[in-house]
Protein backbone atom coordinates (compact mmCIF):
# COMPACT_ATOMS: atom_id res chain seq x y z
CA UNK A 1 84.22 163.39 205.88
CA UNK A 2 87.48 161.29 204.58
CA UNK A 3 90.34 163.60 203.85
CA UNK A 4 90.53 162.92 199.65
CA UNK A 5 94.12 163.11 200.49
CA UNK A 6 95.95 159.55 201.22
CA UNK A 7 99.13 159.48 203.69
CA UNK A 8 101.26 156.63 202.67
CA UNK A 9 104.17 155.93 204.70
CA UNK A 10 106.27 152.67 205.70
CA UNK A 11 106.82 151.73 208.94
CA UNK A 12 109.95 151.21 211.02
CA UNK A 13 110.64 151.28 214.51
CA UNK A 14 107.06 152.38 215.60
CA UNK A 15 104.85 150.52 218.02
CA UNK A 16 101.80 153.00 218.84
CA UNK A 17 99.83 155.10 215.82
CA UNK A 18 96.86 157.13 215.41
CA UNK A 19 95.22 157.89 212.55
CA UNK A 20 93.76 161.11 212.97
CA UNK A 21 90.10 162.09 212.26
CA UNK A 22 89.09 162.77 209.21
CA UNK A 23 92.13 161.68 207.09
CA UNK A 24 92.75 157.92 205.29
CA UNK A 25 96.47 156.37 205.69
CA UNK A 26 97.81 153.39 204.19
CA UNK A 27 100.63 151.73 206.46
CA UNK A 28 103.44 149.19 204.92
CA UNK A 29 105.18 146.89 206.99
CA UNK A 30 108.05 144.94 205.49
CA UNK A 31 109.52 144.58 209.56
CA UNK A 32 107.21 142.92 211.48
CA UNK A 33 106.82 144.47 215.09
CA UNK A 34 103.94 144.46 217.56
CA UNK A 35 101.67 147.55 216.70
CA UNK A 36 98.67 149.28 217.50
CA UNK A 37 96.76 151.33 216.00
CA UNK A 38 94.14 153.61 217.34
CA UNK A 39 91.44 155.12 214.47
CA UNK A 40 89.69 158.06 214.95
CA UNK A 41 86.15 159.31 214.05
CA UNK A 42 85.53 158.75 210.18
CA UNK A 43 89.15 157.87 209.70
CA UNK A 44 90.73 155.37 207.09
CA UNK A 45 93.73 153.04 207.66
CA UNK A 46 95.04 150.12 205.22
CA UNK A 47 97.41 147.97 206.64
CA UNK A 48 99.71 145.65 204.79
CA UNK A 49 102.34 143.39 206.39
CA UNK A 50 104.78 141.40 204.55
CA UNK A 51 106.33 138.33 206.35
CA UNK A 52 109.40 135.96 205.54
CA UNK A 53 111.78 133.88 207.44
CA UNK A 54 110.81 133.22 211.29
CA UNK A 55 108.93 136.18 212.61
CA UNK A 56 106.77 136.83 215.31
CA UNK A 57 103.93 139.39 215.26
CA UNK A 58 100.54 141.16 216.63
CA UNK A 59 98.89 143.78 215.10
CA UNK A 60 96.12 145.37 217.22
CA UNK A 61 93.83 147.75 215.90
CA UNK A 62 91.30 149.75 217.60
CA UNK A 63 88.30 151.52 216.14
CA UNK A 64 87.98 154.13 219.04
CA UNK A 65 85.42 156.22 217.57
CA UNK A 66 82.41 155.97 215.63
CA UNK A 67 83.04 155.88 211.38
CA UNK A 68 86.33 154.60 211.93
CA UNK A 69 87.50 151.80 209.72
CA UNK A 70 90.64 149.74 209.17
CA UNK A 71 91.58 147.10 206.50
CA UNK A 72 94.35 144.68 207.21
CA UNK A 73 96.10 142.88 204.72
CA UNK A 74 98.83 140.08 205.69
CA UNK A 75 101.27 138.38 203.74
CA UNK A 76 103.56 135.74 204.83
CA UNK A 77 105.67 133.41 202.97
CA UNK A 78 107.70 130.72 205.28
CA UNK A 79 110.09 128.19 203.80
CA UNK A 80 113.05 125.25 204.96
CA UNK A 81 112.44 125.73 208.48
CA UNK A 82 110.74 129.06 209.30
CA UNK A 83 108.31 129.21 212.29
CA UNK A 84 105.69 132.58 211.36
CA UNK A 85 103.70 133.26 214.45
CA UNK A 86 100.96 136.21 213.26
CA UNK A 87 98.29 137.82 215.07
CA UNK A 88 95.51 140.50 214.32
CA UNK A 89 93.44 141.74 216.28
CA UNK A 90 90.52 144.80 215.41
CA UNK A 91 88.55 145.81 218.43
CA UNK A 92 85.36 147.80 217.60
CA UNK A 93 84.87 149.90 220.71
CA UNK A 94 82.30 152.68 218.98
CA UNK A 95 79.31 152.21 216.73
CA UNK A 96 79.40 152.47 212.80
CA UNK A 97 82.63 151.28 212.96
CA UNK A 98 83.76 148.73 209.90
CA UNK A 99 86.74 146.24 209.60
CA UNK A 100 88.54 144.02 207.12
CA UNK A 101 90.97 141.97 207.48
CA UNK A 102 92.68 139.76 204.79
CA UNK A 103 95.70 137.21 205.04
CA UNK A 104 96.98 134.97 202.53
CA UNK A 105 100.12 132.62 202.99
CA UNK A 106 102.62 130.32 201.38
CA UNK A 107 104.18 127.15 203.60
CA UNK A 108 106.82 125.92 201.94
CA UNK A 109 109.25 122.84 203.37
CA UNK A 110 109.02 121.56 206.61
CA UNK A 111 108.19 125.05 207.61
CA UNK A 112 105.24 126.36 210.26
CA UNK A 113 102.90 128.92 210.38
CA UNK A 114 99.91 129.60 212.71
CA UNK A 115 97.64 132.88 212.12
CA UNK A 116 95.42 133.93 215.36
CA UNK A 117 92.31 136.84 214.12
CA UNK A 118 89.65 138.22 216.05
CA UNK A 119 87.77 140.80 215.41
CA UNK A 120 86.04 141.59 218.79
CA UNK A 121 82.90 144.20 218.81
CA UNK A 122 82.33 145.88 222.64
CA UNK A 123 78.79 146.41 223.58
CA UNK A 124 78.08 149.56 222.89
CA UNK A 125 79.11 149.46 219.28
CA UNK A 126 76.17 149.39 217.07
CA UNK A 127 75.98 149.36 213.56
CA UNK A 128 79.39 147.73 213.20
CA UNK A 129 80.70 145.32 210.28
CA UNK A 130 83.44 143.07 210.52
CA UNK A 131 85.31 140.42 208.37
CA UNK A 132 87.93 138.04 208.22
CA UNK A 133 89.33 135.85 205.41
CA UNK A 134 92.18 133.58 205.89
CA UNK A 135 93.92 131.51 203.54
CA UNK A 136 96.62 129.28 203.61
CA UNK A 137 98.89 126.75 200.78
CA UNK A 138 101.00 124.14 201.84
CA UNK A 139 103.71 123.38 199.42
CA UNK A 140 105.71 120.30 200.88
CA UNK A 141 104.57 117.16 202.49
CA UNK A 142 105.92 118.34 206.02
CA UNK A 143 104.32 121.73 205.81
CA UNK A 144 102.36 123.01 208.75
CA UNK A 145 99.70 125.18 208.89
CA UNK A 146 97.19 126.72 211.93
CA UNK A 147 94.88 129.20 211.22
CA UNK A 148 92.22 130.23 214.01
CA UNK A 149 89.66 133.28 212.77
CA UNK A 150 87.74 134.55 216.11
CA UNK A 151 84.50 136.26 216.67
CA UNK A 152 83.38 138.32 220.04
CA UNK A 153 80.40 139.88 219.68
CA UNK A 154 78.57 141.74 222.51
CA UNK A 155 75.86 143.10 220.84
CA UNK A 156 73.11 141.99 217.59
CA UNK A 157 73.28 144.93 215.93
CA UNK A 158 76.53 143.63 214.05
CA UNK A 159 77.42 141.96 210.75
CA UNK A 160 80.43 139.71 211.26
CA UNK A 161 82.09 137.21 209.34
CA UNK A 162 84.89 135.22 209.38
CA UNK A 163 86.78 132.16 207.09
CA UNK A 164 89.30 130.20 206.79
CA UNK A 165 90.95 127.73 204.12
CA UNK A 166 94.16 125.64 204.02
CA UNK A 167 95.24 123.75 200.82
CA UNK A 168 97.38 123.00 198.08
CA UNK A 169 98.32 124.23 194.37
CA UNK A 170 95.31 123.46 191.91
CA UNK A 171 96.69 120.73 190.02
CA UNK A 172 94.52 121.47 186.84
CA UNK A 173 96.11 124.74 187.12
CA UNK A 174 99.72 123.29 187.42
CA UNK A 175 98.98 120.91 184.61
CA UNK A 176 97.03 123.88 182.16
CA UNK A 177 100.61 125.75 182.50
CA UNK A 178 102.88 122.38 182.62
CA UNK A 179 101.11 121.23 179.37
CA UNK A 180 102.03 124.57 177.46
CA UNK A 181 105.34 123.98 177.83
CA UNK A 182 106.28 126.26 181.18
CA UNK A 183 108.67 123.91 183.78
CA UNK A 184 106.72 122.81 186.48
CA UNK A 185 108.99 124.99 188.95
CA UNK A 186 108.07 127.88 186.95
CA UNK A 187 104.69 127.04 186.83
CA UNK A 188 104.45 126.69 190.44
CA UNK A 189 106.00 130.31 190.80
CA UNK A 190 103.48 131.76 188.80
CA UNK A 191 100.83 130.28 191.07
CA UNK A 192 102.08 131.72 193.76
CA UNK A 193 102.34 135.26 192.38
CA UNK A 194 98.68 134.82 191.47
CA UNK A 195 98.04 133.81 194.76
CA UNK A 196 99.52 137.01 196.26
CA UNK A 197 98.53 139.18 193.61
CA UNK A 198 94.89 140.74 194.73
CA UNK A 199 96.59 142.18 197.72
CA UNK A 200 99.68 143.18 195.98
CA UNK A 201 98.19 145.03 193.09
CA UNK A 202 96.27 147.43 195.85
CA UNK A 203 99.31 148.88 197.09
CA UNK A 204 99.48 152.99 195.94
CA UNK A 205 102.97 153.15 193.85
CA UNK A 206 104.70 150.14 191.76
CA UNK A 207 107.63 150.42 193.40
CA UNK A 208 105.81 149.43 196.54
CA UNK A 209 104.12 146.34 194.72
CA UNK A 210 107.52 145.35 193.28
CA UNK A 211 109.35 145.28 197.01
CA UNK A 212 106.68 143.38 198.25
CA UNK A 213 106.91 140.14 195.11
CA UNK A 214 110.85 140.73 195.77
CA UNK A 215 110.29 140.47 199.48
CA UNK A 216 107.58 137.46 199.01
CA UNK A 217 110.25 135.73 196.80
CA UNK A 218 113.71 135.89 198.89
């Protein structure tokens, strides 16, 4: 059984964490270093990572044992001209083991940004879900965006899923705001925050939620 008690804590310098049996974690990252993360039996992580300006970064989770599940939840935001490299991984390497992962971006300029996700389930892990959704708006003509959602399954006894979507600001959205008197720049800002907002909103504290929309918006 999940501990009903939730460890939040913000990441600095660490590389290497395990979430212990039996307890549920939420992890912030506002740095962006390579981690990995190792979940033990019936054990809860949420990850969120929070990218601007050029960064490089893989995430690696693995679901060691079974009841183990992770959710992963990436924001990036690259403007002028940034280059965002991102990668998750989630390897399912015991049965009933369950994984979500989540990222949702803003390319801005002539800036670039290519996301790599797999979610990779080893044979012997039965009874495993997992899913990714990846989503991507290019503000600028010269905006450049690669995302590449992966699948390795070794077994049937799996439901997997993965998508992916690149595009631009709704314009009957932009003109709905426009024509009610808010500045287009304004307008477009709001979008954005919109965009962002599902993930931000499940972060535990408001301070947390504000650093992130301050951090999205440097």
């Amino acid at each position: 059984m999940i501990s009903q008690e939730i460890l939040v804590k913000e990441l600095k310098d660490e590389t290497k964490i395990v979430i212990p049996a039996n307890t549920s974690t939420i992890l912030i990252d506002f740095v962006g270093k390579n981690r990995e993360i190792i979940v033990k039996k019936n054990a809860e992580v949420k990850i969120f990572t929070c990218h601007t300006n050029s960064t490089s970064e893989n995430v690696q989770i693995f679901l060691s044992e079974p009841g183990a599940t992770s959710k992963l939840f990436t924001l990036f935001s690259a403007k002028n001209e940034d280059k965002i490299t991102l990668q998750g991984t989630c390897i399912h390497q015991a049965s009933d083991t369950h994984s979500n992962m989540v990222v949702k971006g803003i390319v801005k300029d002539s800036a670039i940004a290519k996301y790599d996700g797999l979610v990779k389930v080893k044979e012997n892990a039965k009874g495993c879900t997992g899913y990714q959704q990846e989503h991507t708006l290019l503000l600028g003509d010269e905006a450049q965006a690669t995302i590449i959602p992966n699948l390795e399954i070794a077994n049937d006894d799996v439901q997997c899923s993965h998508g992916a979507t690149i595009g631009r600001i709704d314009e009957e959205q932009l003109f709905y705001l426009t024509s009610r008197g808010i500045p287009k720049k304004e307008a477009i800002k709001l979008l954005i925050t919109g965009f962002f907002e599902t993930i931000i909103v499940q972060l535990p504290t408001k301070e947390l939620q504000e650093k992130m929309r301050e951090k999205l918006n440097e």
